[in-house]
N, C-alpha and C. Protein backbone atom coordinates (compact mmCIF):
# COMPACT_ATOMS: atom_id res chain seq x y z
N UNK A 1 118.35 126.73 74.02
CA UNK A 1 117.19 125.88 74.16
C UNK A 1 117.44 124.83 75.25
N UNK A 2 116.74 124.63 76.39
CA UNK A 2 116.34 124.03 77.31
C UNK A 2 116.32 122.19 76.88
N UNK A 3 116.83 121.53 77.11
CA UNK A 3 117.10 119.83 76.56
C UNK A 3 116.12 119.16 77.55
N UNK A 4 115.56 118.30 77.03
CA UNK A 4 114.07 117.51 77.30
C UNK A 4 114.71 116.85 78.71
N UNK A 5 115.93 116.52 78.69
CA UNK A 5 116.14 115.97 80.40
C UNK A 5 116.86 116.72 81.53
N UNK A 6 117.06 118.05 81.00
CA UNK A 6 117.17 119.03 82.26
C UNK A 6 115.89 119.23 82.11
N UNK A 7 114.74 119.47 81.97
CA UNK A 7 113.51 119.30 81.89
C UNK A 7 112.79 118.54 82.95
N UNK A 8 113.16 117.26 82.18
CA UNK A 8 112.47 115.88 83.36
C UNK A 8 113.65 116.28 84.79
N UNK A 9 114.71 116.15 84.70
CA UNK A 9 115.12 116.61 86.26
C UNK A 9 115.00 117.64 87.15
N UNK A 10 114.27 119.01 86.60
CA UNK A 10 113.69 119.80 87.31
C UNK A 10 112.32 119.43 87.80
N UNK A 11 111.33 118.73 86.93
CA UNK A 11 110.17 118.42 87.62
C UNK A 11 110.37 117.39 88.40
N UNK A 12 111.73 116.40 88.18
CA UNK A 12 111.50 115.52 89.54
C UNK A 12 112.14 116.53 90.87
N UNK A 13 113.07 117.09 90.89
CA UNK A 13 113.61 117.92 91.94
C UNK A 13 112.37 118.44 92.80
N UNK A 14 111.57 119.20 91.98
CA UNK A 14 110.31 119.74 92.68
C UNK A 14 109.15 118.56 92.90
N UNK A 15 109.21 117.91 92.28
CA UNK A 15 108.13 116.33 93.08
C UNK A 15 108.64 116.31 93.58
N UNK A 16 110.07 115.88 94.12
CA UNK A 16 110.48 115.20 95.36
C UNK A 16 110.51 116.20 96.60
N UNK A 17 110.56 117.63 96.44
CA UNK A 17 110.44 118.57 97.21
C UNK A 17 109.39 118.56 97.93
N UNK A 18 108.48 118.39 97.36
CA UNK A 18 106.50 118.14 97.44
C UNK A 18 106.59 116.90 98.34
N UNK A 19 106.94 115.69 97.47
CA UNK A 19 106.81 115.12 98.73
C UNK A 19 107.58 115.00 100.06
N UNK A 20 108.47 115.52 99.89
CA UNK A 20 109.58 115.45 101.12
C UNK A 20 108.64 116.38 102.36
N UNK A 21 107.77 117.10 101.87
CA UNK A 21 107.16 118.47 102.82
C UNK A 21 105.75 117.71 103.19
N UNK A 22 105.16 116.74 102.56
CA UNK A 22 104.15 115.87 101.96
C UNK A 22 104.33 114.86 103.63
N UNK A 23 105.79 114.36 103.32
CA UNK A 23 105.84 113.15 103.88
C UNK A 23 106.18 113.99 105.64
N UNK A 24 106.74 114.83 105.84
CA UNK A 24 106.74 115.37 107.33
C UNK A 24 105.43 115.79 108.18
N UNK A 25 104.71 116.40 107.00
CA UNK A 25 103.12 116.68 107.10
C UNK A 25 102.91 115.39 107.99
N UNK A 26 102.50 114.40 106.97
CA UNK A 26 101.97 113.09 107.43
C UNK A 26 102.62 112.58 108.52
N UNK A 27 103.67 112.79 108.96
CA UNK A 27 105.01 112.29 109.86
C UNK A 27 103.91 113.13 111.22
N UNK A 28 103.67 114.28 111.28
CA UNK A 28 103.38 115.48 112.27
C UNK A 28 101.81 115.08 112.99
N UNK A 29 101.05 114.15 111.64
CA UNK A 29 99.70 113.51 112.10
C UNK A 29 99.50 112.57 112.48
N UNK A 30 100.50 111.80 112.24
CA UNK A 30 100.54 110.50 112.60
C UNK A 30 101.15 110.13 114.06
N UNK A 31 101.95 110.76 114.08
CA UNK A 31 102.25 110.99 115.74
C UNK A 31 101.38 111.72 116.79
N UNK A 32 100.02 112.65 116.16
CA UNK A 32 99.28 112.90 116.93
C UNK A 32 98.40 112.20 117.28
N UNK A 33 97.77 111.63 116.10
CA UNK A 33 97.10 110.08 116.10
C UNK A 33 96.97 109.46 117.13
N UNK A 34 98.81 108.87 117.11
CA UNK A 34 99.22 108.06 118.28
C UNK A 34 99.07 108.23 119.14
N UNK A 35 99.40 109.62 119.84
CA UNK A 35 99.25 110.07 120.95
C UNK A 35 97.82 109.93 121.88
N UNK A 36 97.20 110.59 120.75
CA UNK A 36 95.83 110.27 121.40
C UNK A 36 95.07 109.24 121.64
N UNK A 37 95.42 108.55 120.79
CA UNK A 37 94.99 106.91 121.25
C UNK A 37 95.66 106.00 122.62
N UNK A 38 97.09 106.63 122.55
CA UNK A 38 98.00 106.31 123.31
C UNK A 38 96.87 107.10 125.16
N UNK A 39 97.17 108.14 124.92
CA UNK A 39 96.54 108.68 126.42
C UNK A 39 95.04 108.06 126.31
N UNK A 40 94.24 107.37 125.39
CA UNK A 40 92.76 107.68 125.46
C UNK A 40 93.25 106.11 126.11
N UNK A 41 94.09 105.56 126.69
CA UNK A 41 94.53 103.81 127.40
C UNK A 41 94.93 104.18 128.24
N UNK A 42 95.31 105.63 128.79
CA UNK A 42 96.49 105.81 129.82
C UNK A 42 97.51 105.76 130.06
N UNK A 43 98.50 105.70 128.84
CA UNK A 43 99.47 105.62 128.78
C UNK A 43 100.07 104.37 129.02
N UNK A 44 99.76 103.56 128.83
CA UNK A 44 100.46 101.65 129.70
C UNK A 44 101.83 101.63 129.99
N UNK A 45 102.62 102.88 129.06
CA UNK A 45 103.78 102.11 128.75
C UNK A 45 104.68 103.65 129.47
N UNK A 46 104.40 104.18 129.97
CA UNK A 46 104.61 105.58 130.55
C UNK A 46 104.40 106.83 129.77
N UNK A 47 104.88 108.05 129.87
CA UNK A 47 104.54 109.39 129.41
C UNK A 47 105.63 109.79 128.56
N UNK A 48 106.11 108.98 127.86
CA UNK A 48 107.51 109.41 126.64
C UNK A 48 107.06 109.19 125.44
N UNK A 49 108.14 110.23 124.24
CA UNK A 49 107.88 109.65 123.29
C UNK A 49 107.84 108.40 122.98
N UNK A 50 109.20 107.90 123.16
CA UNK A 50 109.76 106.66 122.37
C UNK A 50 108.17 105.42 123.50
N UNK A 51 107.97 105.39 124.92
CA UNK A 51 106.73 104.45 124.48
C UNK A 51 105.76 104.74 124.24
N UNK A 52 105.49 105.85 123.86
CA UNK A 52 103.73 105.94 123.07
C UNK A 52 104.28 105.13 121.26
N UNK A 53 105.71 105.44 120.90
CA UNK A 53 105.69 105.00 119.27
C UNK A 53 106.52 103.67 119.79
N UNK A 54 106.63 102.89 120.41
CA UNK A 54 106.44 101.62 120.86
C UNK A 54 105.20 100.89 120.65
N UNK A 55 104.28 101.10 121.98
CA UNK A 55 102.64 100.81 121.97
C UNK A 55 102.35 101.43 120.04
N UNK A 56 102.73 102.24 119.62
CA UNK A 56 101.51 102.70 118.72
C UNK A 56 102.51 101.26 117.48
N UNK A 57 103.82 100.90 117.57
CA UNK A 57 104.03 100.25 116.80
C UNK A 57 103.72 98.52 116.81
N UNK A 58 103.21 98.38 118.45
CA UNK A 58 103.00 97.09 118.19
C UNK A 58 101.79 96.63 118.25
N UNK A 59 100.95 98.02 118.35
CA UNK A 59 99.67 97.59 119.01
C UNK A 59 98.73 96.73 117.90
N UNK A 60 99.03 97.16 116.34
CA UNK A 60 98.67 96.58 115.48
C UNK A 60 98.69 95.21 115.28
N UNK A 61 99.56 94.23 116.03
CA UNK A 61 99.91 93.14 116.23
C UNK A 61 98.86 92.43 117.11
N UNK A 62 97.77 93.40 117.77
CA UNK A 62 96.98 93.03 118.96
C UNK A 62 95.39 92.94 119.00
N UNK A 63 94.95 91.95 119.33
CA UNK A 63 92.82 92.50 119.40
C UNK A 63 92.83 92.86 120.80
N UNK A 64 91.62 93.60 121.25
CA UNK A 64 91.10 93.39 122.03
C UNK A 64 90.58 92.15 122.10
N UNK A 65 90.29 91.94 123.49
CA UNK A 65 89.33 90.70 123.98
C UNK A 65 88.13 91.11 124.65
């Protein structure tokens, strides 16, 4: 017979699986996001990763005027 907390540690193993696949998903959109917002300015900061997730990290810090 199967004990109630090898139990609970198989369903967390597979939640955390879920989200681990969950959270790269979101990782894969969110950088497209960026991107496109990033080129829809022209790039300010040049044509690389690391400054489009620069600009996309500080831009939140910013209004237009």
């Amino acid at each position: 017979m199967e004990r109630p907390n090898e139990r609970m540690a198989q369903a967390f193993r597979q939640l955390s699986n879920q989200l681990n696949e969950l959270s790269k998903r979101l990782r894969v959109v969110s950088e497209r996001m960026g991107w496109i917002a990033y080129r829809h300015f022209n790039c300010p900061l040049g044509e690389s990763d690391m400054a489009c997730r620069i600009w996309v990290r500080f831009r939140q810090y910013t209004t237009r005027n």
